[in-house]
Protein backbone atom coordinates (compact mmCIF):
# COMPACT_ATOMS: atom_id res chain seq x y z
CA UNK A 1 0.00 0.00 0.00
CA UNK A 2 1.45 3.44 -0.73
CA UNK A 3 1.78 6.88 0.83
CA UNK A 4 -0.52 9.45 0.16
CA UNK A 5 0.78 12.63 -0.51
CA UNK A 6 -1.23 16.24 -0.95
CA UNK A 7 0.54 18.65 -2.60
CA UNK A 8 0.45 22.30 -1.59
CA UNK A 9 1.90 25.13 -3.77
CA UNK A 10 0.85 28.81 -4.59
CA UNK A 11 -2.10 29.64 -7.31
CA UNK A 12 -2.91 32.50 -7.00
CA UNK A 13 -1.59 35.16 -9.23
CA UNK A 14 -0.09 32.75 -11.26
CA UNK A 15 -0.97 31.62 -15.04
CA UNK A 16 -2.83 28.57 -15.62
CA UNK A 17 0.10 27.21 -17.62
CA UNK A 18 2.43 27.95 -14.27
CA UNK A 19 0.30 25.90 -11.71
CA UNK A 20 -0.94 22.92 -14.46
CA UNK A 21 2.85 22.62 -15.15
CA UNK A 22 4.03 23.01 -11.59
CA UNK A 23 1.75 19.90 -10.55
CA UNK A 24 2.05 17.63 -13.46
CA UNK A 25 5.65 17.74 -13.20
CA UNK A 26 5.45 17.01 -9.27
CA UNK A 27 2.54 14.17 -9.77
CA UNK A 28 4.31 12.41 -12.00
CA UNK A 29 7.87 12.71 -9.96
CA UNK A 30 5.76 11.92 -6.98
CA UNK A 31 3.95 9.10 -8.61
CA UNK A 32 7.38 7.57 -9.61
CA UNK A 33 8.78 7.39 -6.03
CA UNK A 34 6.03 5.08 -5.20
CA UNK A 35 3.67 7.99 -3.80
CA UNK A 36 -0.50 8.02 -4.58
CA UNK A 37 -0.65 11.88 -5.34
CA UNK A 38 -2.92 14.32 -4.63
CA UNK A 39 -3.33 17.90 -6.10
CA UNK A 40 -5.59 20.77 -5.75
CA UNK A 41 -6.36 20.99 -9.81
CA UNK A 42 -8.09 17.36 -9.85
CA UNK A 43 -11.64 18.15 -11.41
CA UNK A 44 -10.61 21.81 -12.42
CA UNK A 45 -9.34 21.39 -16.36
CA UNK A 46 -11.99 24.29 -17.10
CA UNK A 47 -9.55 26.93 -15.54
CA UNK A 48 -6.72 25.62 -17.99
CA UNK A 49 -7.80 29.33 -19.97
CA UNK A 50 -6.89 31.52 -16.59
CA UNK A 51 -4.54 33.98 -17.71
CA UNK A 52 -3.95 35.32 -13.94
CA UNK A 53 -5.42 32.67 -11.02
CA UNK A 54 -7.38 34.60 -8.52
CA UNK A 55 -7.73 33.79 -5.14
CA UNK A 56 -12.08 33.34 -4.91
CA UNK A 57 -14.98 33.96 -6.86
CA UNK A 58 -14.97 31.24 -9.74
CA UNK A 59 -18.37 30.35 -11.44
CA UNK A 60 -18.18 26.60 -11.52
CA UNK A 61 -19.80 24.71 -9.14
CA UNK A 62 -16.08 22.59 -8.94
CA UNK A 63 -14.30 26.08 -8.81
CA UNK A 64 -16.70 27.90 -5.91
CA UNK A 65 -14.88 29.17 -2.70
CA UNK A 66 -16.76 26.42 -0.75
CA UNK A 67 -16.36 23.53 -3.29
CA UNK A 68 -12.29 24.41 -3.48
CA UNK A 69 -11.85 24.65 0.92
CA UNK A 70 -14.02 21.52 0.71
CA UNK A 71 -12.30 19.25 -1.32
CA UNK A 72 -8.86 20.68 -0.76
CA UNK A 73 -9.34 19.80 3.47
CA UNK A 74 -10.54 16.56 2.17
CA UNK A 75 -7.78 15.82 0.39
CA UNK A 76 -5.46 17.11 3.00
CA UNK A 77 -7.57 14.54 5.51
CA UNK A 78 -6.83 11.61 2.95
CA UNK A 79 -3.26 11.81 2.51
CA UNK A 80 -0.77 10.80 5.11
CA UNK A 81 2.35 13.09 4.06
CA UNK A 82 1.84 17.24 3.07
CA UNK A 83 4.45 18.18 0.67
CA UNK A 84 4.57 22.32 0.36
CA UNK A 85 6.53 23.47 -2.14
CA UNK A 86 6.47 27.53 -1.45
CA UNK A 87 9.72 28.51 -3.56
CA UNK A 88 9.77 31.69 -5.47
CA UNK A 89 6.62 32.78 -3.76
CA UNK A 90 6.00 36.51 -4.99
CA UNK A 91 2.48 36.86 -2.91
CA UNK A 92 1.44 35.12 0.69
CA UNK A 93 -0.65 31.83 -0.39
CA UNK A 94 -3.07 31.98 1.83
CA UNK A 95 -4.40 28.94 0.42
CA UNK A 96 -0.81 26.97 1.39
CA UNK A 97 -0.46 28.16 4.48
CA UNK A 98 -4.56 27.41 5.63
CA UNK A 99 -3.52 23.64 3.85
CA UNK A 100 -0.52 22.87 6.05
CA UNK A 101 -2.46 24.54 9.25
CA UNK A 102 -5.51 21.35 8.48
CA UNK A 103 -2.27 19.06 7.95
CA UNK A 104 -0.64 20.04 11.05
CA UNK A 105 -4.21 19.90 13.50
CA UNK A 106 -4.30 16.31 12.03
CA UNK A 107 -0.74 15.51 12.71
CA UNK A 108 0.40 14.95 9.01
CA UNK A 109 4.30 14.89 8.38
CA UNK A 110 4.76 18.03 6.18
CA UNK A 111 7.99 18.43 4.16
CA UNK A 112 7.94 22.01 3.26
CA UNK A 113 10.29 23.60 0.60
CA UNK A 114 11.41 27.05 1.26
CA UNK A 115 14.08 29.81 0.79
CA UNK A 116 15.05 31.69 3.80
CA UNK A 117 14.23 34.71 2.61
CA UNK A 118 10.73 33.60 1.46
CA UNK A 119 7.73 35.52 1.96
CA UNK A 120 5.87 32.39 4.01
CA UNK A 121 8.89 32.90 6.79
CA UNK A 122 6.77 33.35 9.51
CA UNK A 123 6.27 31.51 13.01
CA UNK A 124 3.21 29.58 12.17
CA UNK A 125 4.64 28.01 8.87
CA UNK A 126 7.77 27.08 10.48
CA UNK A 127 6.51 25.50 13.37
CA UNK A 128 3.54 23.55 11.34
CA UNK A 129 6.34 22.08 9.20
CA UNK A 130 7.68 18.44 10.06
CA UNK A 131 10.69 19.21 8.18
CA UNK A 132 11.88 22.04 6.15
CA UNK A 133 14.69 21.98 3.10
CA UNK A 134 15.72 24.99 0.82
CA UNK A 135 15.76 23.26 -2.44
CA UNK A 136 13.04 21.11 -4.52
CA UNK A 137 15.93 18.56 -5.01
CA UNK A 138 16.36 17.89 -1.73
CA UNK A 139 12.64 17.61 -0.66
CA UNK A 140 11.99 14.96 -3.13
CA UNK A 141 14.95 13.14 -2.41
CA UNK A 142 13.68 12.83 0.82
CA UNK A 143 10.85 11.67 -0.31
CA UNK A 144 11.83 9.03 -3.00
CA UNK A 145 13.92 7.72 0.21
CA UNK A 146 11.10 7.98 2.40
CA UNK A 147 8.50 6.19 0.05
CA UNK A 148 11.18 3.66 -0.71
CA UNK A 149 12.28 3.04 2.42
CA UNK A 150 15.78 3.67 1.78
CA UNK A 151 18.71 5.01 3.90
């Protein structure tokens, strides 16, 4: 039986080319190590046209405020490992950082991936993190190993 892993990253503000990229490059590196992936775009191919994501407000009943904090909390619930990629972040996500608060209240392991200058440097995110690296390469490392079981 594999790991379930929820992936949290920033949307808004970015293109829907950034964030469709972003997590089919991650599922499928995720989905290699052995993990059974999760992502916030499931269901949500109508908003491959966004030219700029916004953070609420989206006409489809699989893109309203309530049908996004739904599923995203259940998908947080489901998964047994958080992995929050925050490089580069331009904007706060509040999004990401209300995704590895559910993780945390249900004691998920959360490998976040952050800069130390990064705009998410705050108390709360460091403290919800299990474990915190500065580079994407060393996260999934980690994680391959981790999924593996490897040393």
């Amino acid at each position: 039986m594999s790991l379930k892993i929820y992936c949290v990253h920033p949307i808004s503000g970015l293109s829907a080319d950034e964030v469709f990229e972003y997590y089919s490059r991650t599922q499928k590196i995720l989905t290699e190590s052995g993990f059974d992936v999760f992502i916030p775009m499931f269901g949500k191919a109508n908003l491959r046209t966004e030219l700029k994501f916004k953070a609420s407000d989206y006409r489809s009943p699989l893109s309203t405020n309530k049908a996004i904090f739904s599923r995203d909390k259940w998908m947080v619930q489901q998964s047994d490992i958080l992995y929050a990629n925050l490089l580069g972040s331009k904007i706060v996500s509040i999004g990401s950082v209300m995704e590895l608060a559910f993780g945390n209240l249900q004691g998920k392991q959360i490998i976040l991936v952050m800069e130390k200058d990064n705009i998410h440097q705050h108390a709360f995110v460091i403290e919800a993190a299990s474990i915190i690296f500065e580079t994407e390469e060393e996260a999934l490392d980690y994680l391959h190993k981790l999924s593996n079981k490897q040393y």
